[in-house]
Protein backbone atom coordinates (compact mmCIF):
# COMPACT_ATOMS: atom_id res chain seq x y z
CA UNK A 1 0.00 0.00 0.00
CA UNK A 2 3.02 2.39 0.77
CA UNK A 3 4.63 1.78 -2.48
CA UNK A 4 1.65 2.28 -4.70
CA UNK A 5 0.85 5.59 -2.74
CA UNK A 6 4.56 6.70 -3.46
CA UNK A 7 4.09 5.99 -6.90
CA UNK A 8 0.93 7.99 -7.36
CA UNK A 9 2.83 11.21 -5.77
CA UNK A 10 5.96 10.39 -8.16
CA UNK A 11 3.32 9.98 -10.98
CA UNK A 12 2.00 13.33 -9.64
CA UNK A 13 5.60 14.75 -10.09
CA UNK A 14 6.92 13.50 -13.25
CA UNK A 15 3.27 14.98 -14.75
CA UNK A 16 4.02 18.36 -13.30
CA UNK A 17 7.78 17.88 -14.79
CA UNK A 18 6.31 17.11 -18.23
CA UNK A 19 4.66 20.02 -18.32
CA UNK A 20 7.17 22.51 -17.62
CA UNK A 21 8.89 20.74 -20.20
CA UNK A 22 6.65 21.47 -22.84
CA UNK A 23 5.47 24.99 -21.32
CA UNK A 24 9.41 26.20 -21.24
CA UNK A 25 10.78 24.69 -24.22
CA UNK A 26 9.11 26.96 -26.39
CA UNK A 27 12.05 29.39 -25.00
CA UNK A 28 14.54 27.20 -24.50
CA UNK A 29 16.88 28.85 -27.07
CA UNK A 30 16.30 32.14 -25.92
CA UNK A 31 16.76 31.49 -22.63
CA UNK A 32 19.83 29.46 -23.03
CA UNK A 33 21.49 32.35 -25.23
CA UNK A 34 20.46 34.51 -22.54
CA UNK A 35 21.50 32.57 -19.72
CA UNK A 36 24.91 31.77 -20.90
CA UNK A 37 25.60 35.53 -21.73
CA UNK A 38 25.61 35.94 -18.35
CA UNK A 39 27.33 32.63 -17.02
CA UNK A 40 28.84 31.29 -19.59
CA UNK A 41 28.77 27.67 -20.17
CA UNK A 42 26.51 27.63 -23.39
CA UNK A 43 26.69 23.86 -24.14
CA UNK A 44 25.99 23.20 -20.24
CA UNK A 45 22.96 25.36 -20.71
CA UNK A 46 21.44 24.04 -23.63
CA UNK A 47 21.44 20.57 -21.97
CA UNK A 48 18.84 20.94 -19.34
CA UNK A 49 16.31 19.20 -21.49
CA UNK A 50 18.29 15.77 -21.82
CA UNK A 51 18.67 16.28 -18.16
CA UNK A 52 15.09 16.37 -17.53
CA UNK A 53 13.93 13.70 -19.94
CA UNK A 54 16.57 11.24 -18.74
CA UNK A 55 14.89 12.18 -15.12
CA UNK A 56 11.49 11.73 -16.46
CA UNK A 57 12.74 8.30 -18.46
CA UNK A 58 13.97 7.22 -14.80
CA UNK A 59 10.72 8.05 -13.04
CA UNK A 60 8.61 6.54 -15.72
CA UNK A 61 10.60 3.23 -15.51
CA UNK A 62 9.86 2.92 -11.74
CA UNK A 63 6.29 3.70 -12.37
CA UNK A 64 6.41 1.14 -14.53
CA UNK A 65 7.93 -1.78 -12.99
CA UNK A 66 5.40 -0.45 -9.48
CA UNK A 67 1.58 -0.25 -11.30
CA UNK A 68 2.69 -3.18 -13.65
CA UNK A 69 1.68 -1.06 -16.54
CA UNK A 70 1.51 -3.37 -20.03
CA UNK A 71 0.58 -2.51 -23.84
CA UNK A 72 -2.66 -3.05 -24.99
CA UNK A 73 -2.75 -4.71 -28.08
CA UNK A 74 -1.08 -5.84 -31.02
CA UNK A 75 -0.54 -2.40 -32.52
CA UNK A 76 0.92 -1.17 -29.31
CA UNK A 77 3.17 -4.19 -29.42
CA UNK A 78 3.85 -3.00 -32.96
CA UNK A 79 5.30 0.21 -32.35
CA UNK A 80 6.94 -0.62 -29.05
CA UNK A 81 9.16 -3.25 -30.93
CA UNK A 82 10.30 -0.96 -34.05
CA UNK A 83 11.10 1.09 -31.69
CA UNK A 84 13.22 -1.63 -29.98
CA UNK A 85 14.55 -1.50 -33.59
CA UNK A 86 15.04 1.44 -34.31
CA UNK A 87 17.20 2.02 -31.14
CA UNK A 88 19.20 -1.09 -31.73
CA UNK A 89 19.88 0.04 -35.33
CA UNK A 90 21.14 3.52 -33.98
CA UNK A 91 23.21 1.43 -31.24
CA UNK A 92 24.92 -1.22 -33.67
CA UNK A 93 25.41 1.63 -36.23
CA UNK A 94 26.47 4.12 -33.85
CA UNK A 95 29.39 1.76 -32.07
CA UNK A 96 30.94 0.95 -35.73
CA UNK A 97 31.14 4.40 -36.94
CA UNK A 98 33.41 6.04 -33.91
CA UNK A 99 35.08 2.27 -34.03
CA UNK A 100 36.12 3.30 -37.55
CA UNK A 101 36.62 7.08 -36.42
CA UNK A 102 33.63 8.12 -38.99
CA UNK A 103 32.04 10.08 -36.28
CA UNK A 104 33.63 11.32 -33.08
CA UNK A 105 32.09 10.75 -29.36
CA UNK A 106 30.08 13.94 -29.70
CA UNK A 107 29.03 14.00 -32.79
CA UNK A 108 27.46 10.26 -31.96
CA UNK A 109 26.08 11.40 -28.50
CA UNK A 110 24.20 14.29 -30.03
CA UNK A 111 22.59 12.55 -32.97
CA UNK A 112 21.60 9.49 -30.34
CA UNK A 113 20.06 12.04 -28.29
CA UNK A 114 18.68 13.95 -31.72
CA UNK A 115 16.94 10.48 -33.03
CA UNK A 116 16.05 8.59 -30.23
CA UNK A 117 14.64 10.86 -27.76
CA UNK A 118 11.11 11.51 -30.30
CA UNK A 119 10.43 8.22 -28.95
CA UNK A 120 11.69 8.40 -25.32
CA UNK A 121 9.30 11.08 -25.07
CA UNK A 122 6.26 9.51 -26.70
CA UNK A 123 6.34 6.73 -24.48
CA UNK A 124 6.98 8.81 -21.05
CA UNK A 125 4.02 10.81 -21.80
CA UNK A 126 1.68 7.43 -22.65
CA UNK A 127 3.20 5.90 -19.70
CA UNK A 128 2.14 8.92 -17.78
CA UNK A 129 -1.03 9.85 -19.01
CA UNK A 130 -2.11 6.33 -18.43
CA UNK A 131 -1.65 7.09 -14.90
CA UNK A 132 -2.80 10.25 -14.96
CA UNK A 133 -5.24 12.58 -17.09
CA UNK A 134 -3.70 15.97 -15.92
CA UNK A 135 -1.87 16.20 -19.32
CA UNK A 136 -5.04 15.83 -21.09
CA UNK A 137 -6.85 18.22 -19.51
CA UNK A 138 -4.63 20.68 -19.95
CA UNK A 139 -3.15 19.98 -23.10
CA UNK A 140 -4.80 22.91 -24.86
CA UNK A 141 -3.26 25.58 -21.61
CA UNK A 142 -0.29 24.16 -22.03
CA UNK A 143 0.68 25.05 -25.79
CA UNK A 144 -1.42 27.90 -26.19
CA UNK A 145 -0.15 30.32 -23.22
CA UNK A 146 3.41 29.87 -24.34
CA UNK A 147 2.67 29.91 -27.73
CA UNK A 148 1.02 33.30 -27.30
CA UNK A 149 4.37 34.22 -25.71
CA UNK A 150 5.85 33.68 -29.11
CA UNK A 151 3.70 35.23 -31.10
CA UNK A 152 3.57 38.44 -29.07
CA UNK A 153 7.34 38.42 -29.46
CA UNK A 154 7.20 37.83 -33.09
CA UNK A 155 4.90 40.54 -33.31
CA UNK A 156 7.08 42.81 -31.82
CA UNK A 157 10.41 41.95 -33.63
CA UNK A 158 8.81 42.68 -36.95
CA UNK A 159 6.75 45.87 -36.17
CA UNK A 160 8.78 47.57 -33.21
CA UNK A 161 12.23 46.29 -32.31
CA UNK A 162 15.16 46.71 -33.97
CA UNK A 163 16.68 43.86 -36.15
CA UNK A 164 19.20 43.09 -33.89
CA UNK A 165 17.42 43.42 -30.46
CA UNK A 166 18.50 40.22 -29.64
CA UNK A 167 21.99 41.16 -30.15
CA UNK A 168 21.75 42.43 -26.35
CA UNK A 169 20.81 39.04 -25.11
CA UNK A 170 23.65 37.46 -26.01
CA UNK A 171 22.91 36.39 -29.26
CA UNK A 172 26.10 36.90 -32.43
CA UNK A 173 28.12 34.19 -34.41
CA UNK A 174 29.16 31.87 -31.57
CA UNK A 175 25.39 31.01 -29.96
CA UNK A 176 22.94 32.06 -32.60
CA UNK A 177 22.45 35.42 -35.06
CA UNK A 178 20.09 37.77 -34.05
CA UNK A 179 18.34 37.78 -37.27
CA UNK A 180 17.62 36.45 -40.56
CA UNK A 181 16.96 37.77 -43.69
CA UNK A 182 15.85 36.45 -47.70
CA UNK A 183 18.79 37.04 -49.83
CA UNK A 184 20.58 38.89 -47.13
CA UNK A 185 18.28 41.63 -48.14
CA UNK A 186 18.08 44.06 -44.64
CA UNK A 187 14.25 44.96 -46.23
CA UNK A 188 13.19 40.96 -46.08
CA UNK A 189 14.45 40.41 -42.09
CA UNK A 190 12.62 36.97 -40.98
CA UNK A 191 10.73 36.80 -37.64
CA UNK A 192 12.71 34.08 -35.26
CA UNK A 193 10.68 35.17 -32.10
CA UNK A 194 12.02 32.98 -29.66
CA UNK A 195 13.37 30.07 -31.65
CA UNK A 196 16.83 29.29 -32.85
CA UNK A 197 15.67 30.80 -36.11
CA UNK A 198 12.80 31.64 -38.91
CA UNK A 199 12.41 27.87 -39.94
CA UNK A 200 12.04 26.44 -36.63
CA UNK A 201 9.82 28.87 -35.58
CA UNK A 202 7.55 28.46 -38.69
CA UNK A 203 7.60 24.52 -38.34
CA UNK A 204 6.39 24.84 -34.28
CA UNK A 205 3.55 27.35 -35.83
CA UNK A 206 2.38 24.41 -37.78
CA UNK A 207 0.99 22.74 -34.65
CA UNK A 208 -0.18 26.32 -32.98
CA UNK A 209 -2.70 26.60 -35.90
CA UNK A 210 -3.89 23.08 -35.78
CA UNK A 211 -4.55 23.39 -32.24
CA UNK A 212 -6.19 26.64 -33.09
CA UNK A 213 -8.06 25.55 -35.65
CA UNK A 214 -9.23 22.58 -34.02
CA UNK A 215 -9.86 24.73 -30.83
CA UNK A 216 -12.30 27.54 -32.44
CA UNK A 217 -14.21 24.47 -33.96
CA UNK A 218 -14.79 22.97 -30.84
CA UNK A 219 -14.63 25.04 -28.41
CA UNK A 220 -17.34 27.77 -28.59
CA UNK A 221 -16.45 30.22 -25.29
CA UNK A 222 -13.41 30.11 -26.52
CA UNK A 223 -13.97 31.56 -29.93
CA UNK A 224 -13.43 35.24 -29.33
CA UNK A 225 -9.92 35.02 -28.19
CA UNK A 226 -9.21 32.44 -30.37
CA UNK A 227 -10.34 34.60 -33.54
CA UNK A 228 -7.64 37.55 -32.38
CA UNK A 229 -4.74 34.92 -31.83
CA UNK A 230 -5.27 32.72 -34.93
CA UNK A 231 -4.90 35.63 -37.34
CA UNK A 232 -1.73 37.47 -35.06
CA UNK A 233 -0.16 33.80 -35.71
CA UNK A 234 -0.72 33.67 -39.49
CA UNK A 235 0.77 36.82 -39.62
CA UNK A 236 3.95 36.10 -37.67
CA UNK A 237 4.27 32.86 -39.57
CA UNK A 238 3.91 34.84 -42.92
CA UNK A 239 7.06 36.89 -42.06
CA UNK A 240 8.82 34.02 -41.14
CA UNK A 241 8.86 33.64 -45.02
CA UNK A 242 9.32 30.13 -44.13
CA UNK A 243 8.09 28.63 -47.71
CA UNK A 244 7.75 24.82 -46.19
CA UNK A 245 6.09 25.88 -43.09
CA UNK A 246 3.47 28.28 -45.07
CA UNK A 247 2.60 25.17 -47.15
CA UNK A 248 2.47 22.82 -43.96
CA UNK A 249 0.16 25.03 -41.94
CA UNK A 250 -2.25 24.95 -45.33
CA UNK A 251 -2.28 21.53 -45.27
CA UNK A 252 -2.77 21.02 -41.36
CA UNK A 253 -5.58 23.81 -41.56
CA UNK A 254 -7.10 22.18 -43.98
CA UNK A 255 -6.85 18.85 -42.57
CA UNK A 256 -8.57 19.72 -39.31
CA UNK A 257 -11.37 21.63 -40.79
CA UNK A 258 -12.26 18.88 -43.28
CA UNK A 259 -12.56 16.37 -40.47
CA UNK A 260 -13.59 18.18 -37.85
CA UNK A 261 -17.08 19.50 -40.26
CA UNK A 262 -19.72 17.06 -40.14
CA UNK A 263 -21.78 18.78 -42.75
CA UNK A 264 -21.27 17.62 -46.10
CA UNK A 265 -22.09 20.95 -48.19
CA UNK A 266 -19.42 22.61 -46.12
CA UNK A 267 -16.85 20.15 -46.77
CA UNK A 268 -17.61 20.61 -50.71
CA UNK A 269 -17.52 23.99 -49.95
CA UNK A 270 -14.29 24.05 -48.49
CA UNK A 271 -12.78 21.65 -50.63
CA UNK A 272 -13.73 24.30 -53.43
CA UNK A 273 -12.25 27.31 -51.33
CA UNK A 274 -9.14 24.95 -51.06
CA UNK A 275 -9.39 24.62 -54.98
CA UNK A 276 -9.44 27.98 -56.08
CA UNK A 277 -6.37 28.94 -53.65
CA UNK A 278 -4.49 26.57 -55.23
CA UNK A 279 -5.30 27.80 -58.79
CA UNK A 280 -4.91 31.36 -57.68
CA UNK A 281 -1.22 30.15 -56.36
CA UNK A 282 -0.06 28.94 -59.19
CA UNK A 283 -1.67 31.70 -61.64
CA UNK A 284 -0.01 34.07 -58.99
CA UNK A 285 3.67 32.32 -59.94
CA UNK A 286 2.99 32.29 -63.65
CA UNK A 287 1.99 35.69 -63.58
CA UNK A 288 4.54 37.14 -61.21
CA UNK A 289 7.67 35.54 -61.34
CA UNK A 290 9.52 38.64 -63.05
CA UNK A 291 8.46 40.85 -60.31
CA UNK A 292 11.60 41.22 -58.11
CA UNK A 293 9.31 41.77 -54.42
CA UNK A 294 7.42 38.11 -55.11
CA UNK A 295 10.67 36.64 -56.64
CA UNK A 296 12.16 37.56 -52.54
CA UNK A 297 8.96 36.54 -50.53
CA UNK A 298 8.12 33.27 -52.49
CA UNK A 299 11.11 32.25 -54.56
CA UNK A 300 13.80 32.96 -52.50
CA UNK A 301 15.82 34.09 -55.65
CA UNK A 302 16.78 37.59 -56.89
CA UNK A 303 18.35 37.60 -60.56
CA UNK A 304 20.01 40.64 -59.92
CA UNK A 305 22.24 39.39 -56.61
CA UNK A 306 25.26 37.42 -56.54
CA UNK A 307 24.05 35.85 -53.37
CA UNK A 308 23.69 31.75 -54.18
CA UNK A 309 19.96 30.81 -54.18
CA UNK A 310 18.81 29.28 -51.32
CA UNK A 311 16.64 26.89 -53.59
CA UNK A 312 20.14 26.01 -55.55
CA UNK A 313 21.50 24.97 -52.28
CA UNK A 314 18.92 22.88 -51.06
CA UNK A 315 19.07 20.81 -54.57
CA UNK A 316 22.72 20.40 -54.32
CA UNK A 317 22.60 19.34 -50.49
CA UNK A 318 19.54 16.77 -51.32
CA UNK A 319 21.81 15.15 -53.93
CA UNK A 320 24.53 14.62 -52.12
CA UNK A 321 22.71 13.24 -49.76
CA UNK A 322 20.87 10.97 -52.11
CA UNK A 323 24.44 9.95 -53.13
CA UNK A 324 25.71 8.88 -49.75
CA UNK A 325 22.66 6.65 -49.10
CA UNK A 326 23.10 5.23 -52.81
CA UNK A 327 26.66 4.28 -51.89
CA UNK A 328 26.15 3.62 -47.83
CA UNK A 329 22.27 2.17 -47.79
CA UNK A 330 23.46 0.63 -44.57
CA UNK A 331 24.01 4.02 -43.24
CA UNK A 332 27.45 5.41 -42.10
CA UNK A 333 26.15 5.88 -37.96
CA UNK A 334 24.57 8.20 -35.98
CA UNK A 335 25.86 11.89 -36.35
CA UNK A 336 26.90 11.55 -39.26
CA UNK A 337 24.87 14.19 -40.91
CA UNK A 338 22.50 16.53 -40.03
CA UNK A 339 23.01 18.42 -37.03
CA UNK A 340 24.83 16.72 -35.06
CA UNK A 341 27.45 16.37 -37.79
CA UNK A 342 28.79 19.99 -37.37
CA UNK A 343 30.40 18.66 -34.06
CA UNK A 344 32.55 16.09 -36.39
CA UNK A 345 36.24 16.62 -37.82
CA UNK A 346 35.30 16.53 -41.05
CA UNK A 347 32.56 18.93 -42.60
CA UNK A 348 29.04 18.73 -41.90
CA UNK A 349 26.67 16.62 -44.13
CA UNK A 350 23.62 18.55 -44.11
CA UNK A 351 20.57 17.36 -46.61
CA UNK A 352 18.08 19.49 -45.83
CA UNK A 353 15.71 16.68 -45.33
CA UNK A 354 14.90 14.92 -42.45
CA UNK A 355 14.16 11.17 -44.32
CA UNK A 356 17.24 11.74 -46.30
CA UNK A 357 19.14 12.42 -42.91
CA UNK A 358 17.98 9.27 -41.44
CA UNK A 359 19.17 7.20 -44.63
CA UNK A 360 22.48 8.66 -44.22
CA UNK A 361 23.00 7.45 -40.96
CA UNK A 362 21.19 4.34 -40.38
CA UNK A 363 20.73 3.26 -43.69
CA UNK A 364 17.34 2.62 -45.85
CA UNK A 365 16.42 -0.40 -42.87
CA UNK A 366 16.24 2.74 -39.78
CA UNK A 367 14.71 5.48 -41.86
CA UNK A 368 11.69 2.65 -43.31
CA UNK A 369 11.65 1.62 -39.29
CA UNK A 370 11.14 6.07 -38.55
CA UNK A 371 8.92 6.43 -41.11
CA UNK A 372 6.69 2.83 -40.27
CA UNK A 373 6.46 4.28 -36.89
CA UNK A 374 4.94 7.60 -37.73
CA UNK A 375 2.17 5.71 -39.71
CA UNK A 376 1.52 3.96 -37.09
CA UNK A 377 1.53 6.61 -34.59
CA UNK A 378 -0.30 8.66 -37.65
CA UNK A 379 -3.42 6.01 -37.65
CA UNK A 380 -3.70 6.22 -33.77
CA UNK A 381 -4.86 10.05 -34.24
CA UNK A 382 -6.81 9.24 -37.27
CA UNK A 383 -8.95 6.79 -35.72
CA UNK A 384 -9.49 9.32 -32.48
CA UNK A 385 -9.80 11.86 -34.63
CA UNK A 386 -13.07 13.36 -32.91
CA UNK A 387 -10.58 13.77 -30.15
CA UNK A 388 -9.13 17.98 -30.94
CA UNK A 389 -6.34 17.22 -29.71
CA UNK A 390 -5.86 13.90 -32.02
CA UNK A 391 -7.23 15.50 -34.75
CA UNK A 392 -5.34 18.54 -34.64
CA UNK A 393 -1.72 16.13 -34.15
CA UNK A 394 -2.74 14.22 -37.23
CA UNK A 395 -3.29 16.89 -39.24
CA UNK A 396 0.12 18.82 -37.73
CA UNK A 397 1.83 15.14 -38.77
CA UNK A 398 0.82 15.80 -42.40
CA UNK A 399 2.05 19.29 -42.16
CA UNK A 400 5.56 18.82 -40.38
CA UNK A 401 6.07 15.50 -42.45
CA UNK A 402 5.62 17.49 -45.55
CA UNK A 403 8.32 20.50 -44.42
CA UNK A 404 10.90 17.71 -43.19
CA UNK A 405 11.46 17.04 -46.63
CA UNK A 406 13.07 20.22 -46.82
CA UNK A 407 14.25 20.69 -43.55
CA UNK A 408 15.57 18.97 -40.49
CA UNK A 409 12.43 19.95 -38.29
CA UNK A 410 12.44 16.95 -35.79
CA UNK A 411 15.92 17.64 -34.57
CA UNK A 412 14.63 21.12 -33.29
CA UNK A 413 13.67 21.09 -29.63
CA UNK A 414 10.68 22.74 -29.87
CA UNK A 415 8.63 20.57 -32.56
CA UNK A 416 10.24 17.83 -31.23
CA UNK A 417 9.41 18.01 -27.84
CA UNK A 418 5.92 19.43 -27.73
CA UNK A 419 4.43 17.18 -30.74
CA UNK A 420 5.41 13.54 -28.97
CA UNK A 421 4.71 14.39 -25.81
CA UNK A 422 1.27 15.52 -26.99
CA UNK A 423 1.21 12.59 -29.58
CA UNK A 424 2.09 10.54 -26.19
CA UNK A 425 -0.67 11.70 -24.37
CA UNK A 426 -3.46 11.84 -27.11
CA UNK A 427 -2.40 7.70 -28.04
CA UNK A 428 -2.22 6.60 -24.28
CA UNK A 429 -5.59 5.09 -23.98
CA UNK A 430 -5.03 3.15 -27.42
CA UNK A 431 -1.97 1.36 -26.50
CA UNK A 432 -2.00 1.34 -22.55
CA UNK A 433 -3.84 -1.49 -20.58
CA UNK A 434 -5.51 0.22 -17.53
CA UNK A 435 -4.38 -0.79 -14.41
CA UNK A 436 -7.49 -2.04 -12.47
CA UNK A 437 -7.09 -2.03 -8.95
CA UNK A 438 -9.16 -3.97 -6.44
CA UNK A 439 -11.24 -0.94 -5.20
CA UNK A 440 -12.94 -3.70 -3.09
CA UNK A 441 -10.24 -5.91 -1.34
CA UNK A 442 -8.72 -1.71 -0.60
CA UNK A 443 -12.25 -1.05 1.42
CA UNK A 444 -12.06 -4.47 3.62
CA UNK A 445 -8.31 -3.48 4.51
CA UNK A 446 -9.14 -0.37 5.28
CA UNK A 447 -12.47 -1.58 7.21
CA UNK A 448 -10.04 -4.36 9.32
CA UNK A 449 -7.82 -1.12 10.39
CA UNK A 450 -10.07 1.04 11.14
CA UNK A 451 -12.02 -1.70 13.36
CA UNK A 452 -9.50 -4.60 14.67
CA UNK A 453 -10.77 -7.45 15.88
CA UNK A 454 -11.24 -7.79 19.55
C-alpha cells in the first residue's frame, strides 16, 4: 500500500515535470542564449532538457515496474518493438562508426540524443497519461499560453524592435544570429521570435494553428480570443517567409477543418475554397515571377544578386545526400549528418531533409523503421480523430512531415518536444492497458484497520 501511494505522488511529479517541459521549451533557445551571456557555459545550458527527460525516463521506468503497466494490443506491441529497432539500429550503427573514427564521441552522442529521444518522449508521456489525465486536460493551456508568448514576441520583432534586439541578449556568431533575412536583403528580415531561427519557428507554428483551428471548432467560449490569436499567428508565420512551413500550416488547416465539419455541403464547400487557392497560387507564380518583391517573398531568388539561391543549395545538399545513401544504404552511424554532424572533424553533411538524414546514418532499414512508426503513430490520431487534440496532431503530422522534406524539423527542440509528448498523451488510452485495482479488497483493509478485531 506504501509503495503504490509513493508511486501515485511520483506519478504526480513527473506529470508536473512534463509540463514545464513542454510549457518552457518553447524558450529554451532564448533562454539558453540569454542565460549563458551571463554565465557562460553555453553547451551546459542548452542541456537541461536531456537532463530532464533522462529524469522523467527514470521516473517513468519505476512507475512502470510499481503499477505493472503493459501494452494493450497488437498495434501497441507494434510500435513498441520498431522502436526496440530502431534504437538497436542507432546502437549497432552508432558503435561501428566512432570504431572506424567516422564520427567522433560527440558527434554520436548528439545525434543518439537527436533520433532517439522523439520516442523516449512519446512513451513517457503514454506511460504517464495512463496514470494520470492531468496532461489531457490541460493539453490545450499548455501550448497555447506559451505559444502566445511567441507570437507576441514575433509581433514585436517585426513591427517595433530593432533587427538586432536580440543582439543584447547574447545572441552573435558563436550562440545564434540575431536575425535572418531572404537574400541577405536588410528589407526581407525573418521573424525568429524565440526560436533558434525563422524555420524552426515556422515549423512549431504548424501545430499552434492546428490546435487553433481545431480549438475555435470545438470550443465555442473560446472563440473570441481564439479569432484575435489565430490571425496574429498567421501573420507572424507569414514573415517568417518560411516557404515549407506556409505550405504545412495549409495543409494542417485544412486537414482539421475537413474532419472536424460534419456537414457535407461545407466540406464541398471548403474543398472548393481549397481549390481555387491553389489555382490562384499557381496563376499568382505564372503571372509574377519577373516581379523582383514576389521573386524575394516566395522564390527565395533575386536575378540581380550574386548571393547563391537558397533553392540552388537545397538541390545540391539533397543530392549529395541521395548519393551517400546510394553508396552507404546501410548508413554510415549516428551523427553523421545533419546536425549533429557539425560537431565532427570533417565537414558537416547537411541534406536538408529529415528522411534523407535518417538514410544517411542508419541506412534505408532505420529510416523505413522512422517512417513505419509515424504511420503507425499517424493512424492512432486518425482513428481518435473526434478527439481535438488527435485531430489537430494528425493533421500537424501531415504538415511537419511534408516541411521535413526540406528541412531537419524533428531535430529542433521545440517541434520535437511538444508534438510527442502531446502525440504521447493523445495515443495513451489506445496502446495502454488500464491498471485495475481492487477498489474492493482496498475497502475491507481499510475496514479491518479502522475496526480490529477484539
Amino acid at each position: 500500500m506504501a509503495s503504490t501511494m509513493s508511486s501515485s505522488k511520483l506519478t504526480n511529479v513527473l506529470v508536473y515535470l512534463s509540463a514545464a517541459l513542454v510549457a518552457l521549451v518553447p524558450f529554451h533557445a532564448f533562454l539558453t542564449v540569454w542565460l549563458a551571456s551571463n554565465f557562460g557555459h553555453y553547451t551546459a545550458f542548452r542541456l537541461w532538457i536531456e537532463v530532464v527527460i533522462d529524469l522523467l525516463f527514470l521516473g517513468v521506468l519505476y512507475v512502470v515496474w510499481e503499477r505493472k503497466i503493459r501494452l494493450s494490443n497488437k498495434q501497441a506491441r507494434w510500435l513498441w518493438w520498431l522502436g526496440v529497432g530502431y534504437v538497436t539500429v542507432h546502437v549497432l550503427l552508432g558503435i561501428i562508426a566512432l570504431s572506424q573514427h567516422t564520427v567522433n564521441l560527440a558527434a554520436l552522442g548528439d545525434g543518439l540524443v537527436l533520433n532517439l529521444r522523439l520516442l523516449a518522449i512519446f512513451w513517457i508521456a503514454a506511460a504517464l497519461t495512463s496514470q494520470s489525465d492531468w496532461l489531457r486536460k490541460h493539453w490545450l493551456q499548455l501550448l497555447l499560453w506559451p505559444a502566445l508568448i511567441v507570437v507576441l514576441f514575433g509581433l514585436l520583432q517585426h513591427f517595433v524592435l530593432p533587427i538586432d534586439f536580440l543582439h543584447h541578449f547574447g545572441y552573435g556568431p558563436k550562440t545564434i544570429l540575431p536575425y535572418e533575412t531572404v537574400n541577405q536583403k536588410l528589407s526581407l528580415v525573418r521573424v525568429m521570435s524565440t526560436q533558434r531561427g525563422a524555420n524552426p519557428l515556422g515549423a512549431y507554428l504548424v501545430v499552434v494553428i492546428a490546435m487553433l483551428v481545431a480549438a475555435w471548432i470545438r470550443f465555442k467560449k473560446w472563440r473570441v480570443v481564439l479569432s484575435i490569436f489565430l490571425p496574429a499567428t498567421l501573420i507572424v508565420l507569414f514573415f517568417t517567409y518560411s516557404r515549407s512551413a506556409w505550405l504545412g500550416s495549409i495543409l494542417a488547416a485544412a486537414v482539421v477543418a475537413w474532419l472536424s465539419m460534419n456537414n457535407e455541403k461545407v466540406k464541398q464547400g471548403l474543398t472548393i475554397l481549397i481549390g481555387m487557392i491553389l489555382i490562384a497560387g499557381g496563376v499568382s507564380v505564372l503571372l509574377l515571377h519577373n516581379n523582383s518583391r514576389f521573386e524575394d517573398v516566395f522564390l527565395h531568388t533575386d536575378r540581380q544578386s550574386t548571393v547563391v539561391s537558397s533553392n540552388y543549395n537545397h538541390v545540391s545538399a539533397l543530392k549529395s545526400g541521395l548519393h551517400d545513401i546510394a553508396h552507404n544504404p546501410l548508413g554510415r552511424g549516428p551523427g553523421m549528418a545533419g546536425p549533429a554532424s557539425t560537431h565532427n572533424d570533417h565537414p558537416a553533411r547537411i541534406a536538408e531533409n529529415y528522411y534523407v538524414q535518417l538514410g544517411q546514418e542508419v541506412g534505408i532499414l532505420g529510416a523505413g523503421i522512422f517512417i513505419a512508426i509515424n504511420v503507425i503513430v499517424g493512424g492512432m490520431l486518425w482513428r481518435q480523430r473526434k478527439d481535438p487534440l488527435a485531430v489537430a496532431l494528425f493533421a500537424s503530422l501531415l504538415g511537419i512531415t511534408l516541411i521535413n522534406l526540406f528541412s531537419h524539423a524533428w531535430t529542433d527542440d521545440t517541434l520535437a518536444i511538444i508534438w510527442w509528448v502531446l502525440a504521447g498523451v493523445a495515443s495513451s488510452s489506445g496502446i495502454i492497458k488500464p491498471v485495475k485495482h481492487d477498489t474492493q479488497k482496498t475497502k475491507e483493509k481499510t475496514a479491518i484497520s479502522a475496526h480490529p478485531a477484539r
